[in-house]
Protein backbone atom coordinates (compact mmCIF):
# COMPACT_ATOMS: atom_id res chain seq x y z
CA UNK A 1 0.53 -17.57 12.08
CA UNK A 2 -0.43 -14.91 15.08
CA UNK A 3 -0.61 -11.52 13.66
CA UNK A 4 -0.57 -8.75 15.62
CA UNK A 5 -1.09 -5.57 14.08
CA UNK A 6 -4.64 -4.80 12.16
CA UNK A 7 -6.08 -1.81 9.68
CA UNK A 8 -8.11 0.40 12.19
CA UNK A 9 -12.11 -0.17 12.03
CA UNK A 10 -12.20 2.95 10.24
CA UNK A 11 -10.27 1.19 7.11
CA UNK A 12 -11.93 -1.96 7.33
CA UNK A 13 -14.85 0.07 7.24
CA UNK A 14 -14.07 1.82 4.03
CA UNK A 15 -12.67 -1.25 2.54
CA UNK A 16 -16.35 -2.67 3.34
CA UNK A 17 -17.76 0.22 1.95
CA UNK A 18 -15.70 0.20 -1.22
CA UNK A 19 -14.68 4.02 -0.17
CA UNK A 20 -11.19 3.12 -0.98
CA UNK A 21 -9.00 3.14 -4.35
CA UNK A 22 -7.65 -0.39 -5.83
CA UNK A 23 -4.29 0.10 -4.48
CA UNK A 24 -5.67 -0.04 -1.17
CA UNK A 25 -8.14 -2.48 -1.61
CA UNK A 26 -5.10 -4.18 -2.53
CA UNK A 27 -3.09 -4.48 0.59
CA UNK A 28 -6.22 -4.55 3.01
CA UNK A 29 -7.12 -7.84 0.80
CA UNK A 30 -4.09 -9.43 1.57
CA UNK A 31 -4.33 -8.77 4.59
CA UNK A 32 -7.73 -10.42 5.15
CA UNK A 33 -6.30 -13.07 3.41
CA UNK A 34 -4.24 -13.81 6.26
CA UNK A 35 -6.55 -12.81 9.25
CA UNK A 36 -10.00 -13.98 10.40
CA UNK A 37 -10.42 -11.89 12.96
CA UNK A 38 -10.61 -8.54 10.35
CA UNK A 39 -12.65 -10.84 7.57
CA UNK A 40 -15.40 -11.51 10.38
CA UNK A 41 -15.30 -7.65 11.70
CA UNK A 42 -15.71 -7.13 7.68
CA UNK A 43 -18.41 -9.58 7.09
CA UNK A 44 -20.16 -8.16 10.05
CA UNK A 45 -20.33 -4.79 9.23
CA UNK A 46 -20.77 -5.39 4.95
CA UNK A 47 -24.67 -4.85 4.96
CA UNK A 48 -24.44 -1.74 7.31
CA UNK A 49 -22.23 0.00 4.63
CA UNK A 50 -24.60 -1.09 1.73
CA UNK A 51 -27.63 -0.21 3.32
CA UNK A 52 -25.40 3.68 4.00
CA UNK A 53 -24.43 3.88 0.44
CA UNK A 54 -28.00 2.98 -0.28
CA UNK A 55 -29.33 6.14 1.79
CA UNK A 56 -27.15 8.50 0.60
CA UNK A 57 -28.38 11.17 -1.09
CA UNK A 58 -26.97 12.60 -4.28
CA UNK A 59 -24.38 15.43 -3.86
CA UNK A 60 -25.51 18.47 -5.31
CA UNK A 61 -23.14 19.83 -8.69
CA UNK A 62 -21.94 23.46 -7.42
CA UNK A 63 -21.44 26.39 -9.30
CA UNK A 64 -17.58 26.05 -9.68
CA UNK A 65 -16.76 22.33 -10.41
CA UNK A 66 -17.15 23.02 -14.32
CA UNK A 67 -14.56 25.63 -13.64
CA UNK A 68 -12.83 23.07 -11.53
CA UNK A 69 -13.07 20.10 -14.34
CA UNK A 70 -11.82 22.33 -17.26
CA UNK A 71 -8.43 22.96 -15.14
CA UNK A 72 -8.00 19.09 -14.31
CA UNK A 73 -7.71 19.02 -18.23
CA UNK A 74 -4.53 20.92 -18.62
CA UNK A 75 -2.60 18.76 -15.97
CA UNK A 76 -0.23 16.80 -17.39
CA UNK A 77 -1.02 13.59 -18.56
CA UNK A 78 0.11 9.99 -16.64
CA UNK A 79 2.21 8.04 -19.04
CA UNK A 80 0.39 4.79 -20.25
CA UNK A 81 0.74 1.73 -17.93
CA UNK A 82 2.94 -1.30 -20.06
CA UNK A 83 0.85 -3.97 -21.05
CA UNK A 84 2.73 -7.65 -19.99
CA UNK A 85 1.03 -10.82 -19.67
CA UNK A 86 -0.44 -11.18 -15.66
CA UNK A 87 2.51 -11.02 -13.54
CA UNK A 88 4.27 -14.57 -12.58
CA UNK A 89 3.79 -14.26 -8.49
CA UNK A 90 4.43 -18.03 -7.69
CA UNK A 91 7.57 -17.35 -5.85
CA UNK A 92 5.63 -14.56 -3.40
CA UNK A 93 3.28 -16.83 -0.88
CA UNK A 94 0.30 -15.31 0.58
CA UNK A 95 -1.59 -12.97 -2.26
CA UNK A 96 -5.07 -13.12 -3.11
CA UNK A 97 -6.20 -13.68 -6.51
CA UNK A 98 -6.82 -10.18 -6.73
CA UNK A 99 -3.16 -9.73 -6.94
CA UNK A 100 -2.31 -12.40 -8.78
CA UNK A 101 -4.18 -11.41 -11.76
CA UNK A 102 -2.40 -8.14 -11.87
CA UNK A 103 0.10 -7.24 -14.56
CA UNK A 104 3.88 -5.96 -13.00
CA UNK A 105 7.09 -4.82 -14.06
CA UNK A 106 10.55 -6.33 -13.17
CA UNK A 107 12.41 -6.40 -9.73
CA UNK A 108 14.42 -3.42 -9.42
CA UNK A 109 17.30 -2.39 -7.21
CA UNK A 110 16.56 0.99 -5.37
CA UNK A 111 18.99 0.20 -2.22
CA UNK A 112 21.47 -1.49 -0.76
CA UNK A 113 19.44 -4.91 -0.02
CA UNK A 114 16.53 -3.38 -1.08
CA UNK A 115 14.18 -4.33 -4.54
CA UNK A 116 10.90 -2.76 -5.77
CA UNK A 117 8.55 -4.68 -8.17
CA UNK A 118 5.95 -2.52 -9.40
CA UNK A 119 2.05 -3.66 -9.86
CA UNK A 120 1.22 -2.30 -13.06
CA UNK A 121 -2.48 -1.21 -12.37
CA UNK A 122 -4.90 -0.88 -15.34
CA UNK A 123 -5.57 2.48 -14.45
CA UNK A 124 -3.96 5.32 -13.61
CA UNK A 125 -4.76 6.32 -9.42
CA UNK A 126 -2.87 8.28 -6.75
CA UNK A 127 -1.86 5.53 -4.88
CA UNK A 128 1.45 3.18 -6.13
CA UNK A 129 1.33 -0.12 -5.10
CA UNK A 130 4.10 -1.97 -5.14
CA UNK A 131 6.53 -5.60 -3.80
CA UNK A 132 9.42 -4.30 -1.58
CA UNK A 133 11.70 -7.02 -0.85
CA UNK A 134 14.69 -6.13 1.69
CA UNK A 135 17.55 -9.01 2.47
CA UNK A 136 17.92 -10.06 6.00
CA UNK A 137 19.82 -7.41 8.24
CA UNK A 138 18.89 -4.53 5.99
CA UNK A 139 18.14 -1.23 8.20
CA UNK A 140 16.17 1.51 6.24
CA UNK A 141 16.78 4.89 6.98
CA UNK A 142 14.70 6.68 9.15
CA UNK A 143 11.87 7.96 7.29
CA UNK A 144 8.09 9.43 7.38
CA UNK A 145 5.94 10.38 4.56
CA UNK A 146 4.01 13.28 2.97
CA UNK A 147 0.62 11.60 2.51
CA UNK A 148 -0.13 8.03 3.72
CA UNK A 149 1.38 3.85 3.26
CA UNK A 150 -0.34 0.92 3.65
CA UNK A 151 1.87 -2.38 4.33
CA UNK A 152 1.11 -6.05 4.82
CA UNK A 153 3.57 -8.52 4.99
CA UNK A 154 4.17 -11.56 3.09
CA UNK A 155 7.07 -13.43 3.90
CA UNK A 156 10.13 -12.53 6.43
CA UNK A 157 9.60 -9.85 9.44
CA UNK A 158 10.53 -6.37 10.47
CA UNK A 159 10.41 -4.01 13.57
CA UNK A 160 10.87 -0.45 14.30
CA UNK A 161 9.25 1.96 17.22
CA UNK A 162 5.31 0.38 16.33
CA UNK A 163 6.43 -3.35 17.34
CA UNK A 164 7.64 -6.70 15.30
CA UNK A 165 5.56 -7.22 11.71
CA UNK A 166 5.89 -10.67 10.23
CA UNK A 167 3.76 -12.31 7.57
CA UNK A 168 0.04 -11.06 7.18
CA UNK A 169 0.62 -8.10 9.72
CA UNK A 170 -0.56 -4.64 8.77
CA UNK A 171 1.46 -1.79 8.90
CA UNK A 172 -0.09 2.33 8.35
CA UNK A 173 2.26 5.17 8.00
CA UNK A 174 1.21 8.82 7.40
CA UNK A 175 2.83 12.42 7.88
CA UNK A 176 2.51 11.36 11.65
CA UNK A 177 4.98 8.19 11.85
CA UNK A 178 8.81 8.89 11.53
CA UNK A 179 10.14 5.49 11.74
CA UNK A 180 13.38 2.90 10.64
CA UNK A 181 12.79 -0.77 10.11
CA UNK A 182 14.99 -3.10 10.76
CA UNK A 183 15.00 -6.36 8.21
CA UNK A 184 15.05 -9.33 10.92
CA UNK A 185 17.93 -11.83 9.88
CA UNK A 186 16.68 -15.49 8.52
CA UNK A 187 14.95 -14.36 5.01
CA UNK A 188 14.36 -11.64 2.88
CA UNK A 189 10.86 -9.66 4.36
CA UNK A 190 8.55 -9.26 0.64
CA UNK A 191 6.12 -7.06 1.62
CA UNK A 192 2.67 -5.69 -0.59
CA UNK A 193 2.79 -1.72 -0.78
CA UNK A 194 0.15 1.13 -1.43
CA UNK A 195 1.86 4.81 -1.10
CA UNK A 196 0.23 8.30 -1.96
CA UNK A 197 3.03 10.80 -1.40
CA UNK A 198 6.81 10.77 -1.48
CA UNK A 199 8.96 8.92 1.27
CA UNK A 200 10.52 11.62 3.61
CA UNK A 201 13.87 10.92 4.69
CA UNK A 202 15.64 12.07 7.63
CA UNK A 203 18.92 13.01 8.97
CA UNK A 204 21.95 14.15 7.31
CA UNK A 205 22.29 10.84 4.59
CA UNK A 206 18.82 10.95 4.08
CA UNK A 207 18.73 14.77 2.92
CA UNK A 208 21.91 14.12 0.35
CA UNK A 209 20.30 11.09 -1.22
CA UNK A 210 16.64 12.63 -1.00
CA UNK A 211 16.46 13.87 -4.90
CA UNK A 212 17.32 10.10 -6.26
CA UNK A 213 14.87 8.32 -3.75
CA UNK A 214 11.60 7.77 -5.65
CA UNK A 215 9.23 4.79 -5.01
């Protein structure tokens, strides 16, 4: 397996530093699964981010994050996460334990070709995470999004403007990356999802069909 494409040393970084949520942790764990060149940066740079946490000094409370709590409890409340058994992942190669230990719910179709199996975290966080499994030949529509996706993939390949992805590559789209991937033909591409934000879709199709796209 040659992978090509790699989290930034600013993720790996976080990830080292634990600065990131568990849907993240998530995908940039699979990821290392795959690649030693990131689990050696990683390893390398592990006690420089515990000795930082260990110097930093405790933020200060300021005079309006009472004010600021007591709002956050009249936001609506996340509907409780479904309690199944661990999730059966033996058909999906290449996931750490950490994933394999998680609960999820069942494939579902959200597009032609296309099927979502969500990873039923045990806590609510901003970030979905998520299988995406797209049969050979299937072209997304073009698309960017309002906050920020992590992708590594598992089985099958895809391409778009940022270069061929096939199994353990990394993939990072923000507000900044307007892109359509193209499924490669051979096997269905299963790929391990974190999203904060919406998917923003573009042309005239991807306006109509907007209000039923939800991932």
């Amino acid at each position: 397996m040659t992978i090509q494409h790699h989290p930034s040393d600013v993720i790996l970084g976080a990830f080292a530093a634990q600065a990131l949520d568990r849907g993240e942790r998530m995908v940039i764990a699979t990821h290392l699964k795959h690649c030693a060149h990131c689990r050696a940066f990683v390893r390398k740079i592990d006690p420089i981010c515990g000795l930082m946490l260990d110097r930093v000094a405790p933020v200060p409370v300021t005079d309006g994050s009472l004010a600021r709590l007591m709002e956050r409890l009249d936001e609506p409340t996340p509907r409780p996460i479904r309690t199944e058994p661990p999730a059966n992942f033996e058909e999906i190669p290449g996931l750490p334990d950490a994933v394999r230990r998680q609960r999820a719910g069942d494939w579902k179709w959200i597009g032609p070709g296309v099927h979502l199996r969500p990873i039923l975290l045990p806590e609510y966080e901003a970030t979905r995470v998520f299988l995406l499994k797209a049969a050979p030949g299937t072209r997304m529509l073009q698309h960017s999004h309002t906050e920020l996706e992590m992708t590594c993939v598992l089985t099958g390949a895809f391409s778009h403007d940022g270069g061929r992805f096939g199994p353990g590559d990394f993939d990072f789209g923000d507000e900044d990356v307007d892109h359509k991937p193209l499924v490669e033909r051979g096997e269905d591409c299963v790929c391990l999802v974190a999203m904060r934000g919406e998917l923003r879709l573009s042309g005239l199709i991807g306006r109509l069909i907007q209000p039923f796209v939800r991932l």
